[in-house]
PDB file of N, CA and C in Angstrom:
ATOM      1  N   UNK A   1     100.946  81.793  89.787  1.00  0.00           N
ATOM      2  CA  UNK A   1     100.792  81.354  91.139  1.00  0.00           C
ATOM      3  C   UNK A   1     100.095  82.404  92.002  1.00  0.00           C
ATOM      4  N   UNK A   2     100.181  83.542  92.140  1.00  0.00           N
ATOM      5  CA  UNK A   2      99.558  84.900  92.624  1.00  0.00           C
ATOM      6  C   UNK A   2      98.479  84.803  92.236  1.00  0.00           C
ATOM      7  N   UNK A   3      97.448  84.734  93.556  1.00  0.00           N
ATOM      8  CA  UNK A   3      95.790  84.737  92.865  1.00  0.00           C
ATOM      9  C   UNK A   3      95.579  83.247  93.182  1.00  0.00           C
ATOM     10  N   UNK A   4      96.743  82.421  93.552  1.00  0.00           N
ATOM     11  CA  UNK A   4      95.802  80.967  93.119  1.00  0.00           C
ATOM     12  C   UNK A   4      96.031  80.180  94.689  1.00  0.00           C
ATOM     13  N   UNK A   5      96.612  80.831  95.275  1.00  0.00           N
ATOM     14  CA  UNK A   5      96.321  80.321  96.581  1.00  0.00           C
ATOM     15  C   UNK A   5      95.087  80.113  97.759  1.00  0.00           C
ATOM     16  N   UNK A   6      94.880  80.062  98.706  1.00  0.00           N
ATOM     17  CA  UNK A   6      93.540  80.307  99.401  1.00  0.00           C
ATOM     18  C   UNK A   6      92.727  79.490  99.217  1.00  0.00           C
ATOM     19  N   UNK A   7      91.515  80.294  98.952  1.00  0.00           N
ATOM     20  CA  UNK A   7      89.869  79.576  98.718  1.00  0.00           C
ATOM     21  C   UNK A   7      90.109  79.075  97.263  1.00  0.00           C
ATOM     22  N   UNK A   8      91.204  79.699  96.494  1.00  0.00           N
ATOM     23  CA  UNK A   8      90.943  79.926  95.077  1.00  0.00           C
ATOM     24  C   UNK A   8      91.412  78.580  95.097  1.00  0.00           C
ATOM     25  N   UNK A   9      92.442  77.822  95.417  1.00  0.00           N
ATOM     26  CA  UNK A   9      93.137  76.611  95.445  1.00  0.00           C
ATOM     27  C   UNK A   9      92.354  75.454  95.756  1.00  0.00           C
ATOM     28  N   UNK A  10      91.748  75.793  96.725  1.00  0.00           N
ATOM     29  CA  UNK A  10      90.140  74.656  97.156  1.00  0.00           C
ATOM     30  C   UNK A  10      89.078  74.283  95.974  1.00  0.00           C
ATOM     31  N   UNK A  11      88.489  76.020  95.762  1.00  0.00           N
ATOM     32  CA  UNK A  11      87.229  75.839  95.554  1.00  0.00           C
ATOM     33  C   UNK A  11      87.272  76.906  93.779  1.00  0.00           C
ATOM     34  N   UNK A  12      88.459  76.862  93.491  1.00  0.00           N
ATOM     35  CA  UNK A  12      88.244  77.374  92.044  1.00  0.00           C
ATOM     36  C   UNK A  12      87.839  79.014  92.017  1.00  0.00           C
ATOM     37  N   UNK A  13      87.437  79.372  92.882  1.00  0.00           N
ATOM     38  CA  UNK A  13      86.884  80.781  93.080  1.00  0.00           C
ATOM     39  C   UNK A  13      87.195  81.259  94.612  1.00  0.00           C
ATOM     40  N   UNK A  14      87.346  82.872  94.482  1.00  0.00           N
ATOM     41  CA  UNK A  14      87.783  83.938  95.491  1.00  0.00           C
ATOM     42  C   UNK A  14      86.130  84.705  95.683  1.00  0.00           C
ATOM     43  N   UNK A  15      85.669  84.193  95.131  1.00  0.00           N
ATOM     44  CA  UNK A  15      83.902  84.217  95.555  1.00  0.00           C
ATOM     45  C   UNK A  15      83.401  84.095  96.462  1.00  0.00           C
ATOM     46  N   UNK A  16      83.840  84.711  97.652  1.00  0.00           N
ATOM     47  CA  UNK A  16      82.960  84.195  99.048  1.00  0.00           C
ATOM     48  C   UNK A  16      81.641  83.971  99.083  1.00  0.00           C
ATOM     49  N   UNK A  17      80.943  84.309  98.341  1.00  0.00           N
ATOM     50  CA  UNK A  17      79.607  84.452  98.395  1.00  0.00           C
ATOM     51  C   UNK A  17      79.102  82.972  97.334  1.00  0.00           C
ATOM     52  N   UNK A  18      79.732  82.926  96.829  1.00  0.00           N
ATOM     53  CA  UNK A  18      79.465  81.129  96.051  1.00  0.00           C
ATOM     54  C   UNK A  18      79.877  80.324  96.978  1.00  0.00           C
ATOM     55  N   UNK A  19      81.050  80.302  98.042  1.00  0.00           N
ATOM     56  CA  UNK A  19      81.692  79.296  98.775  1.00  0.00           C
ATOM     57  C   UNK A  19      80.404  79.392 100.276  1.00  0.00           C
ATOM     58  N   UNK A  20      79.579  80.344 100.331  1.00  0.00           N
ATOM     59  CA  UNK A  20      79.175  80.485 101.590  1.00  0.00           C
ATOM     60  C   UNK A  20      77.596  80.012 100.653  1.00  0.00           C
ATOM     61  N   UNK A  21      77.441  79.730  99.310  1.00  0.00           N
ATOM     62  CA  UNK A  21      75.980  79.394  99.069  1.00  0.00           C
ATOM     63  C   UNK A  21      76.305  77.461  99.321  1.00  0.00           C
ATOM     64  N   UNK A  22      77.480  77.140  98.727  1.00  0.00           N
ATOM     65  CA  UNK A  22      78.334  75.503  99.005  1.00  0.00           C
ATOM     66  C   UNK A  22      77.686  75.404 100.680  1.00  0.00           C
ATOM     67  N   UNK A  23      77.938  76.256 101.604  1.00  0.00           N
ATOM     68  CA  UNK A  23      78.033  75.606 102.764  1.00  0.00           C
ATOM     69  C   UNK A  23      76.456  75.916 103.214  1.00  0.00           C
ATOM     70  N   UNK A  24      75.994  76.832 103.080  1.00  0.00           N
ATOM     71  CA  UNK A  24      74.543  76.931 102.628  1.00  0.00           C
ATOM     72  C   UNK A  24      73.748  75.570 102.202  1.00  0.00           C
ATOM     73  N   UNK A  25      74.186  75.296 101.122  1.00  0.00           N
ATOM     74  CA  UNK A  25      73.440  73.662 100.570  1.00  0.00           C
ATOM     75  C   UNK A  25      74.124  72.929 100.975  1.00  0.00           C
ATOM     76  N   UNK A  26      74.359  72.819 102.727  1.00  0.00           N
ATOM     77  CA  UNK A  26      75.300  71.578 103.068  1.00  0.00           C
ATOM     78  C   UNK A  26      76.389  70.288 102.949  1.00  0.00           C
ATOM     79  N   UNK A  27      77.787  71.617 102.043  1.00  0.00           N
ATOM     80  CA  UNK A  27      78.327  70.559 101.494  1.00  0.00           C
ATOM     81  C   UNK A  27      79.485  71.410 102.871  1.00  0.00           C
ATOM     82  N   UNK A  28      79.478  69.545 103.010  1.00  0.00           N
ATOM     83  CA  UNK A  28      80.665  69.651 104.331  1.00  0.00           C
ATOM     84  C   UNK A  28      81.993  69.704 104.017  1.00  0.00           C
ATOM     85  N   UNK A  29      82.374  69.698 102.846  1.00  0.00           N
ATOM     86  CA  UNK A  29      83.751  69.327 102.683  1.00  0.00           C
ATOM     87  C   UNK A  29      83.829  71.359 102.812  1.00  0.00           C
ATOM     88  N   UNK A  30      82.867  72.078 101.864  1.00  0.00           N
ATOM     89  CA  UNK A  30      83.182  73.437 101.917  1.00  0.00           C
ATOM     90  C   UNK A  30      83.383  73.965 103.290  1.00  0.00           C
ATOM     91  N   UNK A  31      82.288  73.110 103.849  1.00  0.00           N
ATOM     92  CA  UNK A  31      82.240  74.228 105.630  1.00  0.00           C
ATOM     93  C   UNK A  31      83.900  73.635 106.287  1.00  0.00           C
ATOM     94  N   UNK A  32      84.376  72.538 106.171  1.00  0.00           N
ATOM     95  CA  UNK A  32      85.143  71.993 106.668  1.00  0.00           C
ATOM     96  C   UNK A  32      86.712  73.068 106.334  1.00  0.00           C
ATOM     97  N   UNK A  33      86.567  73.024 104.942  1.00  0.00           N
ATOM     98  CA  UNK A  33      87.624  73.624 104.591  1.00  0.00           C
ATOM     99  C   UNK A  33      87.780  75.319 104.743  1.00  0.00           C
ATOM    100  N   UNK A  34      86.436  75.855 105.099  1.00  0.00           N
ATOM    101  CA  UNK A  34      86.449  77.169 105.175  1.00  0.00           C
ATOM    102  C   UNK A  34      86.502  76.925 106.700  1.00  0.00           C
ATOM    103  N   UNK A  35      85.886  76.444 107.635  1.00  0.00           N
ATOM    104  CA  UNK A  35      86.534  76.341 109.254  1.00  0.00           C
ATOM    105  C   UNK A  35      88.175  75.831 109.308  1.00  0.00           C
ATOM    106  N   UNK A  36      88.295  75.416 108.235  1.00  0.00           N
ATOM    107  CA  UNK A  36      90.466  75.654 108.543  1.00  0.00           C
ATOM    108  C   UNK A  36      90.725  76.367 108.330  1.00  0.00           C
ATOM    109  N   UNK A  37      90.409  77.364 107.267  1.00  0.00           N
ATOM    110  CA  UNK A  37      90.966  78.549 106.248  1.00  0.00           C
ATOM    111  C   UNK A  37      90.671  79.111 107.557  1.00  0.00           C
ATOM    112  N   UNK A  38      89.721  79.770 108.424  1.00  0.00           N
ATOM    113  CA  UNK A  38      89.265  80.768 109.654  1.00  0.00           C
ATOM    114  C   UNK A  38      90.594  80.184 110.937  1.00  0.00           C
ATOM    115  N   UNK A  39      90.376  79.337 110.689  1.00  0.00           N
ATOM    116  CA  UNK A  39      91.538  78.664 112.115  1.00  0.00           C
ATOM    117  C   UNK A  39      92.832  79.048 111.747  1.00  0.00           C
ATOM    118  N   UNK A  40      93.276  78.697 110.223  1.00  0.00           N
ATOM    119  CA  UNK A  40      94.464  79.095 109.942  1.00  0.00           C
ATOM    120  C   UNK A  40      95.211  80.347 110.615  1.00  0.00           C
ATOM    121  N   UNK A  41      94.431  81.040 109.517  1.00  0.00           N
ATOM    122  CA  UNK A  41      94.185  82.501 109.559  1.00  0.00           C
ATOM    123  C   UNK A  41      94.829  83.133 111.060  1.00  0.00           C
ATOM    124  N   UNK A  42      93.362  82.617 112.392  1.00  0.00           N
ATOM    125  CA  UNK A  42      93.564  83.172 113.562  1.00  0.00           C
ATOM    126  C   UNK A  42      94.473  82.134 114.304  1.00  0.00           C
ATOM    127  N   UNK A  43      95.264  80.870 114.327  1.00  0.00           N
ATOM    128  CA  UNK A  43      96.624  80.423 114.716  1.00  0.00           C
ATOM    129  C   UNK A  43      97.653  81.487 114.213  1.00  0.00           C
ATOM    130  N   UNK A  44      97.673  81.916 112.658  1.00  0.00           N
ATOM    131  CA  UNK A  44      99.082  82.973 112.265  1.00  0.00           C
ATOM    132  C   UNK A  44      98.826  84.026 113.215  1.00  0.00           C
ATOM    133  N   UNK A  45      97.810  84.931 113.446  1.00  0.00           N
ATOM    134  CA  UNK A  45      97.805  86.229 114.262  1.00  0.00           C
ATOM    135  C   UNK A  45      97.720  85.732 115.760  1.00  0.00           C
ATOM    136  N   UNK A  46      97.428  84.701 116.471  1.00  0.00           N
ATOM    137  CA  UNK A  46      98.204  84.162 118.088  1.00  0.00           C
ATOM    138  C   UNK A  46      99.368  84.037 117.880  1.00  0.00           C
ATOM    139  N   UNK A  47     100.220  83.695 116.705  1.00  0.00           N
ATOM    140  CA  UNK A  47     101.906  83.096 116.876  1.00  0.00           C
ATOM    141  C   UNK A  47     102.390  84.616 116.631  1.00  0.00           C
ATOM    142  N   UNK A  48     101.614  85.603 115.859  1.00  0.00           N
ATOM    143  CA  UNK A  48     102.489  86.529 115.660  1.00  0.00           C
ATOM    144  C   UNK A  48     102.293  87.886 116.987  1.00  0.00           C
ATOM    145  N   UNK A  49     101.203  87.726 117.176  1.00  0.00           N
ATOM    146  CA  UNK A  49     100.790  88.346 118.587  1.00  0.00           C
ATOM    147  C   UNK A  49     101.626  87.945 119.879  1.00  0.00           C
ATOM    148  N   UNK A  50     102.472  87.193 119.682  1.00  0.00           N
ATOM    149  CA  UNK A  50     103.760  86.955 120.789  1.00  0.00           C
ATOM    150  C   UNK A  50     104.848  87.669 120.860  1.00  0.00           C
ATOM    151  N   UNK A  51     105.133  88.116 119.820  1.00  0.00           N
ATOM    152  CA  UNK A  51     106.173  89.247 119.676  1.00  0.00           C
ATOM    153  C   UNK A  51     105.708  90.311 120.414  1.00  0.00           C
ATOM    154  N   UNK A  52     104.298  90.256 120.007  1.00  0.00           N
ATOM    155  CA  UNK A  52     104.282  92.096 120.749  1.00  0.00           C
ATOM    156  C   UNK A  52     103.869  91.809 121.946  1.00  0.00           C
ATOM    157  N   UNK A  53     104.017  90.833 122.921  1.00  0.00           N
ATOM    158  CA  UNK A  53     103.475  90.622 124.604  1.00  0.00           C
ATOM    159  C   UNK A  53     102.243  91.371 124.532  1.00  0.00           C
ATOM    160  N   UNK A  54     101.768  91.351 123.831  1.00  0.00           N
ATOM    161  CA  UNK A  54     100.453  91.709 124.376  1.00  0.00           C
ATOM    162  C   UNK A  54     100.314  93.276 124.020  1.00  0.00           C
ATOM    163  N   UNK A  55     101.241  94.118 123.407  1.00  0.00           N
ATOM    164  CA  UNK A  55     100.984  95.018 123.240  1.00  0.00           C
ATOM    165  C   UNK A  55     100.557  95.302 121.846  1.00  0.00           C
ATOM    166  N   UNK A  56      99.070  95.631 121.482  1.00  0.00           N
ATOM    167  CA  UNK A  56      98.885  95.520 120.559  1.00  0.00           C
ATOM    168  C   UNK A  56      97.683  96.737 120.715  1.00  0.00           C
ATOM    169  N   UNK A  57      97.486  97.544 119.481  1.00  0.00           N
ATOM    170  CA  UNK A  57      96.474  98.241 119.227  1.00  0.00           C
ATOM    171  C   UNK A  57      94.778  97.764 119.034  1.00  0.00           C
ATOM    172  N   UNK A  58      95.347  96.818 117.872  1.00  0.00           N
ATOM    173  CA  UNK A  58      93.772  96.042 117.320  1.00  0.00           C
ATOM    174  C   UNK A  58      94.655  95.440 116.250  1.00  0.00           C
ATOM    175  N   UNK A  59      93.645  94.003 115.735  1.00  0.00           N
ATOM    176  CA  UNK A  59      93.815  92.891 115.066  1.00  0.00           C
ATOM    177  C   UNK A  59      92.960  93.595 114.130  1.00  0.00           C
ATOM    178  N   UNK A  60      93.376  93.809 112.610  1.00  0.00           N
ATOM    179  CA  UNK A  60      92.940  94.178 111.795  1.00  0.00           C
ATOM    180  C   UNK A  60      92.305  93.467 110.585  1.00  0.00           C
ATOM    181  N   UNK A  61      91.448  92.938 110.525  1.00  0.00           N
ATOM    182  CA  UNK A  61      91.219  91.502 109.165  1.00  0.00           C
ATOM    183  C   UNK A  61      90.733  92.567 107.988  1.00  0.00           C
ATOM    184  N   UNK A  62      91.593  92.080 106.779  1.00  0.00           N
ATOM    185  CA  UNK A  62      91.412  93.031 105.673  1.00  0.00           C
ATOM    186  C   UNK A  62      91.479  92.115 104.494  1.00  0.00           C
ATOM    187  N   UNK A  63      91.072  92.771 103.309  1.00  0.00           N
ATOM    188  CA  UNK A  63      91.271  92.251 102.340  1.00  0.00           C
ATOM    189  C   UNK A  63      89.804  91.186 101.402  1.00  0.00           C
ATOM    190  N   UNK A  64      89.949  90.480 100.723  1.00  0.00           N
ATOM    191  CA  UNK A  64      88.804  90.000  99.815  1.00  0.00           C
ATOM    192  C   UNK A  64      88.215  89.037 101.138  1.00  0.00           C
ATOM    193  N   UNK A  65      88.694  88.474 102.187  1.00  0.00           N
ATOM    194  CA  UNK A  65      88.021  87.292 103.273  1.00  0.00           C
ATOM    195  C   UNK A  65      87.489  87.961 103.893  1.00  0.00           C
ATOM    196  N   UNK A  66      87.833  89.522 104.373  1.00  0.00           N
ATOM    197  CA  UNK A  66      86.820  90.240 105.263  1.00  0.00           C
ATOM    198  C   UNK A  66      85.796  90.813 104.446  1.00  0.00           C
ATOM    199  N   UNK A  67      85.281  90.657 103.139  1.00  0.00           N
ATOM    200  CA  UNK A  67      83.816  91.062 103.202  1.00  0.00           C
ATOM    201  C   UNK A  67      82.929  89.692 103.872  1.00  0.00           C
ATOM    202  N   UNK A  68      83.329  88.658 103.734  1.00  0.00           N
ATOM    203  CA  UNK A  68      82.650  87.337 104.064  1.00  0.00           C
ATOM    204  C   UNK A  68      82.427  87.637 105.546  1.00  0.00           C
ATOM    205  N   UNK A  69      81.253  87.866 106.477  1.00  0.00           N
ATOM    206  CA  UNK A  69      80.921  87.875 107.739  1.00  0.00           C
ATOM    207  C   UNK A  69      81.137  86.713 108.623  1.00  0.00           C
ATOM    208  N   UNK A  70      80.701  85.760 107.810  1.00  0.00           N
ATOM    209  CA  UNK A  70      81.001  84.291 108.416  1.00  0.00           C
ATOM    210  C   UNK A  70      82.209  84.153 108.598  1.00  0.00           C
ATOM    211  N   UNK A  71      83.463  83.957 107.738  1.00  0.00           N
ATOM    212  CA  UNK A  71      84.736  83.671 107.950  1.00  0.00           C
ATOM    213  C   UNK A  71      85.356  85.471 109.037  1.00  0.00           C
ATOM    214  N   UNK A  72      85.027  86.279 108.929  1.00  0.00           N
ATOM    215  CA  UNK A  72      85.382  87.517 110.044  1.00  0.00           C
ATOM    216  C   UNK A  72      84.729  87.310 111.623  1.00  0.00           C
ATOM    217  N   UNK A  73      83.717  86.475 111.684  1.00  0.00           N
ATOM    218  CA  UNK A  73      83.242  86.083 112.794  1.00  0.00           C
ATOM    219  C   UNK A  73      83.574  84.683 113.416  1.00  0.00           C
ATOM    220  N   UNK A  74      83.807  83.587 112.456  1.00  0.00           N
ATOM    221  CA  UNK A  74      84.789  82.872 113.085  1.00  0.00           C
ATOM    222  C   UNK A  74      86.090  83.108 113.554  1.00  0.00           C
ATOM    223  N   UNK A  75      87.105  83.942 112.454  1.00  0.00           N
ATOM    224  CA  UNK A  75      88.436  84.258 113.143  1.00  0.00           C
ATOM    225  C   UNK A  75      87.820  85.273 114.312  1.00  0.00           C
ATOM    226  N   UNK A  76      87.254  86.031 114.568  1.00  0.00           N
ATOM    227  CA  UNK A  76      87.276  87.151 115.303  1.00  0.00           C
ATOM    228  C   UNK A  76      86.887  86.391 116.920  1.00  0.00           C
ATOM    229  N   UNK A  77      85.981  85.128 116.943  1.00  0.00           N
ATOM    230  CA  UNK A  77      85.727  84.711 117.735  1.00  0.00           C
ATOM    231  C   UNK A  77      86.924  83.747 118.341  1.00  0.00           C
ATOM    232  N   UNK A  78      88.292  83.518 117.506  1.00  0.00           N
ATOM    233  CA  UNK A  78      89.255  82.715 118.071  1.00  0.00           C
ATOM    234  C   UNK A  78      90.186  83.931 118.876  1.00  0.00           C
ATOM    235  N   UNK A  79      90.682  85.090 118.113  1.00  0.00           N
ATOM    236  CA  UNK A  79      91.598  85.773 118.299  1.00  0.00           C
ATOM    237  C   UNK A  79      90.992  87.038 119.135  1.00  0.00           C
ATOM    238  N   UNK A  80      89.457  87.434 119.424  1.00  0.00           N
ATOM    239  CA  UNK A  80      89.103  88.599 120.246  1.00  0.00           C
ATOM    240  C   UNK A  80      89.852  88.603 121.893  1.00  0.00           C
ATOM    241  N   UNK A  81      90.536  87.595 121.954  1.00  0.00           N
ATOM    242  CA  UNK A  81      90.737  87.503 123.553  1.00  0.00           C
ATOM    243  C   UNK A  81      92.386  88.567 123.350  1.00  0.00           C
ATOM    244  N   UNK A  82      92.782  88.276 122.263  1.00  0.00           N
ATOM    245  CA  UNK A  82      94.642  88.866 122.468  1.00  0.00           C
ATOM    246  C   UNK A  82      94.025  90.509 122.003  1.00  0.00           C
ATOM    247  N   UNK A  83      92.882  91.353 121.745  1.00  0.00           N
ATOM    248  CA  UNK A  83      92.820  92.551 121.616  1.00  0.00           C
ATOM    249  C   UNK A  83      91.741  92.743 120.417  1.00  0.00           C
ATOM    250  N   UNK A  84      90.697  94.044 120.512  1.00  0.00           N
ATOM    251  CA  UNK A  84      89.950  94.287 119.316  1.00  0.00           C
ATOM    252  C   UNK A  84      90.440  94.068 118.120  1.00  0.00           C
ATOM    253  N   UNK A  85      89.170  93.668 117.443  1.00  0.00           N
ATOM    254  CA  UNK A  85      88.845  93.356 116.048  1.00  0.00           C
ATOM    255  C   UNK A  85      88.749  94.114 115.212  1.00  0.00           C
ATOM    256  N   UNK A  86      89.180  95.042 114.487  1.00  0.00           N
ATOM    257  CA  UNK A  86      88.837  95.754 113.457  1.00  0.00           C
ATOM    258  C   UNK A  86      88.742  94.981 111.922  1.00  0.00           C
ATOM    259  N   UNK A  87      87.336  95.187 111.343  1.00  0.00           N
ATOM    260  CA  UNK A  87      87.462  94.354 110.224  1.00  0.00           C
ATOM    261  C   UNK A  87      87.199  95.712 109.249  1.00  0.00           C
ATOM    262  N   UNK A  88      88.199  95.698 107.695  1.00  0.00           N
ATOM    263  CA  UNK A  88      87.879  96.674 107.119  1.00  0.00           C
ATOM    264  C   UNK A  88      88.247  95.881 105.388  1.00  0.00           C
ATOM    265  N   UNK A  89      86.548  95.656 105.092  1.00  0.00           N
ATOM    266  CA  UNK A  89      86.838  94.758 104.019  1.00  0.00           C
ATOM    267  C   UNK A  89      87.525  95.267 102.775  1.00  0.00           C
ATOM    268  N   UNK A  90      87.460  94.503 101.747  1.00  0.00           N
ATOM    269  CA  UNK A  90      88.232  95.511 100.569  1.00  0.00           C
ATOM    270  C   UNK A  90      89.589  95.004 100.446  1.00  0.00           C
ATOM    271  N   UNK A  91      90.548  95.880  99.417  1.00  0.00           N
ATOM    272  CA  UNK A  91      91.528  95.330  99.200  1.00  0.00           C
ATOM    273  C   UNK A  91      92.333  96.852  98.793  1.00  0.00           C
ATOM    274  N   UNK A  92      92.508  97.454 100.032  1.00  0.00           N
ATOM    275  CA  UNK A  92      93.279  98.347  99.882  1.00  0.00           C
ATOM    276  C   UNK A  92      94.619  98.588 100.156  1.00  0.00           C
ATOM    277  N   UNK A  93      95.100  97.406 100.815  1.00  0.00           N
ATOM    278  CA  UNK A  93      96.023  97.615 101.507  1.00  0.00           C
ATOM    279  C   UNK A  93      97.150  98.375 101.385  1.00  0.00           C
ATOM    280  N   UNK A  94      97.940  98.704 100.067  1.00  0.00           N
ATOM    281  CA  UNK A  94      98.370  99.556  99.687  1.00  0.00           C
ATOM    282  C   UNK A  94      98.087 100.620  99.844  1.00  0.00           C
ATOM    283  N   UNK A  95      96.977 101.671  99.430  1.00  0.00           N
ATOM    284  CA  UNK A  95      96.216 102.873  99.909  1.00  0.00           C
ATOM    285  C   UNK A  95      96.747 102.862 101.039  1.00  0.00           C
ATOM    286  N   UNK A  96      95.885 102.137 102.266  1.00  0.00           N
ATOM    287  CA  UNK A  96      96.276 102.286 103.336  1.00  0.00           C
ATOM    288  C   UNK A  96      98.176 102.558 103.767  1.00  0.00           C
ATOM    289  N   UNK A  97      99.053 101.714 102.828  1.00  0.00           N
ATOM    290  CA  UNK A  97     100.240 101.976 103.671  1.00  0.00           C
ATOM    291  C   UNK A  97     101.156 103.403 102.855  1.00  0.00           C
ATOM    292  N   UNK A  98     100.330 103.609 101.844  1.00  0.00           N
ATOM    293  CA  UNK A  98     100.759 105.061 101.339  1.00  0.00           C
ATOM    294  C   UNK A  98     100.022 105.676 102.336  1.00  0.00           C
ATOM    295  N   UNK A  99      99.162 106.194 102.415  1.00  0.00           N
ATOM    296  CA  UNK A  99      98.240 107.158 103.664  1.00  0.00           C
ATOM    297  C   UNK A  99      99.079 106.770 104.873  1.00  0.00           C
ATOM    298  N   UNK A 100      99.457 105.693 105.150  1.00  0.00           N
ATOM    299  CA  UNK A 100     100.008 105.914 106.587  1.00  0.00           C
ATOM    300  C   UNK A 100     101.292 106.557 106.695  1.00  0.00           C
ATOM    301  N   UNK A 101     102.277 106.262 105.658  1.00  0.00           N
ATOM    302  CA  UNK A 101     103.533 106.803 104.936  1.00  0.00           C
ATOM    303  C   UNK A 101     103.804 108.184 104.960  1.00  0.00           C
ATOM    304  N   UNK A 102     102.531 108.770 104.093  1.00  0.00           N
ATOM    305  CA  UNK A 102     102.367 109.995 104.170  1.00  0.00           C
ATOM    306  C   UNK A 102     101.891 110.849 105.648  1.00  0.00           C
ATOM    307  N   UNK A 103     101.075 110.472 106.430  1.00  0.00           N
ATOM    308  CA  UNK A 103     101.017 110.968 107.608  1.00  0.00           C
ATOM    309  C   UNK A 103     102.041 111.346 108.281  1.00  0.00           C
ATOM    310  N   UNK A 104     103.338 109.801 108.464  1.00  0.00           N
ATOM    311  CA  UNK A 104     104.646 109.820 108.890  1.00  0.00           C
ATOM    312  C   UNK A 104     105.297 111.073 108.510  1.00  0.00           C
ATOM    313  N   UNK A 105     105.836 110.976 107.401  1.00  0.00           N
ATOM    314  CA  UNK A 105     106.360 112.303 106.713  1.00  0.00           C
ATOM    315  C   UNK A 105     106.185 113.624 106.821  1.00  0.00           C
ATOM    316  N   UNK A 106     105.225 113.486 106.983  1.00  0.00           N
ATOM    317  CA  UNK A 106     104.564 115.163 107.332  1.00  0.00           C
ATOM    318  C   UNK A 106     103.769 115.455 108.627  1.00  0.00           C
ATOM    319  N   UNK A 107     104.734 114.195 109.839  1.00  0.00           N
ATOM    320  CA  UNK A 107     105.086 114.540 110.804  1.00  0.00           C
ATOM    321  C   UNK A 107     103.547 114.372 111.757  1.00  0.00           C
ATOM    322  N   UNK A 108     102.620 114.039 111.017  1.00  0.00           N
ATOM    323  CA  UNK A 108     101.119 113.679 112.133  1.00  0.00           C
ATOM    324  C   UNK A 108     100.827 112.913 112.890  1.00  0.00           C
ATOM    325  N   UNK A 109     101.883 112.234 112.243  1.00  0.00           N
ATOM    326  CA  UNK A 109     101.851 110.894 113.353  1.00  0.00           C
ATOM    327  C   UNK A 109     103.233 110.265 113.240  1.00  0.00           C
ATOM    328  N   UNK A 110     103.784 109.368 114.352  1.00  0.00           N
ATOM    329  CA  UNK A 110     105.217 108.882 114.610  1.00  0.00           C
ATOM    330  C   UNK A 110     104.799 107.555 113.910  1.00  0.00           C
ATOM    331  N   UNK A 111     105.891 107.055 113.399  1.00  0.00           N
ATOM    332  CA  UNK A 111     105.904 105.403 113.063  1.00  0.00           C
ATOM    333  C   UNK A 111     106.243 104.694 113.889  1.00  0.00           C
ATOM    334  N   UNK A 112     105.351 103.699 113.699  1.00  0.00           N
ATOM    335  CA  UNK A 112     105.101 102.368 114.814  1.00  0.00           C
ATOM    336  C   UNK A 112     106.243 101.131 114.339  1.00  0.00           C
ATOM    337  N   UNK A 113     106.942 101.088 115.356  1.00  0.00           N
ATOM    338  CA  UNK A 113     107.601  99.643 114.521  1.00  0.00           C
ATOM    339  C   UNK A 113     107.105  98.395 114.937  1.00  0.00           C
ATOM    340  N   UNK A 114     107.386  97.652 114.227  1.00  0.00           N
ATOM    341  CA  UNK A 114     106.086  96.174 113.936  1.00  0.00           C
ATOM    342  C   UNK A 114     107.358  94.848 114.243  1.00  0.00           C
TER     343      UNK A 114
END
C-alpha cells in the first residue's frame, strides 16, 4: 500500500513529468485529476493553518510533487495568502528532521512546537 497512493493510484506512475506530458496532449481527465490532487493538497494546509492563527513561518511544499512546477504553482497560488511559499523539491524529509534534531540538541536553535 506505501507508494501506491497519490498520482500513483490515478495514473500508474509517480512520474510527474509523464503525467504533465498526459496534460500536455490534452487529456482532461489528467489535468482534471491533477487540479484536485493541487486543491487537495492546498484545502489540508488552510484546515491545518487554523491551529496556528496565523502564526506561521512559511508553507513548505516538499517531496516527489514539488519538483513538478505546475502542481507547486497551482497549490502555491491557493495557499500564498495564509504566508510564504517555500518549495524544496526532493525527498528528504528525514535528513531534514535529523538536521533539525541535531541543531536542537546542541542548543542552536530552540524547538518549535507544531
Amino acid at each position: 500500500m506505501i507508494g501506491e497512493g497519490g498520482m500513483v493510484s490515478y495514473f500508474g506512475t509517480n512520474n510527474m513529468l509523464e503525467i504533465e506530458e498526459r496534460i500536455e496532449a490534452h487529456d482532461e481527465e489528467a489535468e482534471l485529476i491533477f487540479k484536485a490532487m493541487a486543491y487537495q493538497v492546498a484545502k489540508e494546509i488552510s484546515a491545518v493553518s487554523v491551529h496556528f492563527k496565523g502564526n506561521l513561518d512559511a508553507i513548505i511544499l516538499t517531496g516527489g510533487l514539488a519538483k513538478s512546477t505546475r502542481f507547486t504553482q497551482q497549490v502555491s497560488e491557493l495557499v500564498s495568502w495564509i504566508e510564504k511559499v517555500i518549495i524544496s523539491p526532493g525527498e528528504d524529509e528525514l535528513f531534514a528532521l535529523n538536521e533539525g534534531t541535531q541543531r536542537v540538541l546542541a542548543k542552536e536553535e530552540k524547538a518549535k512546537e507544531y
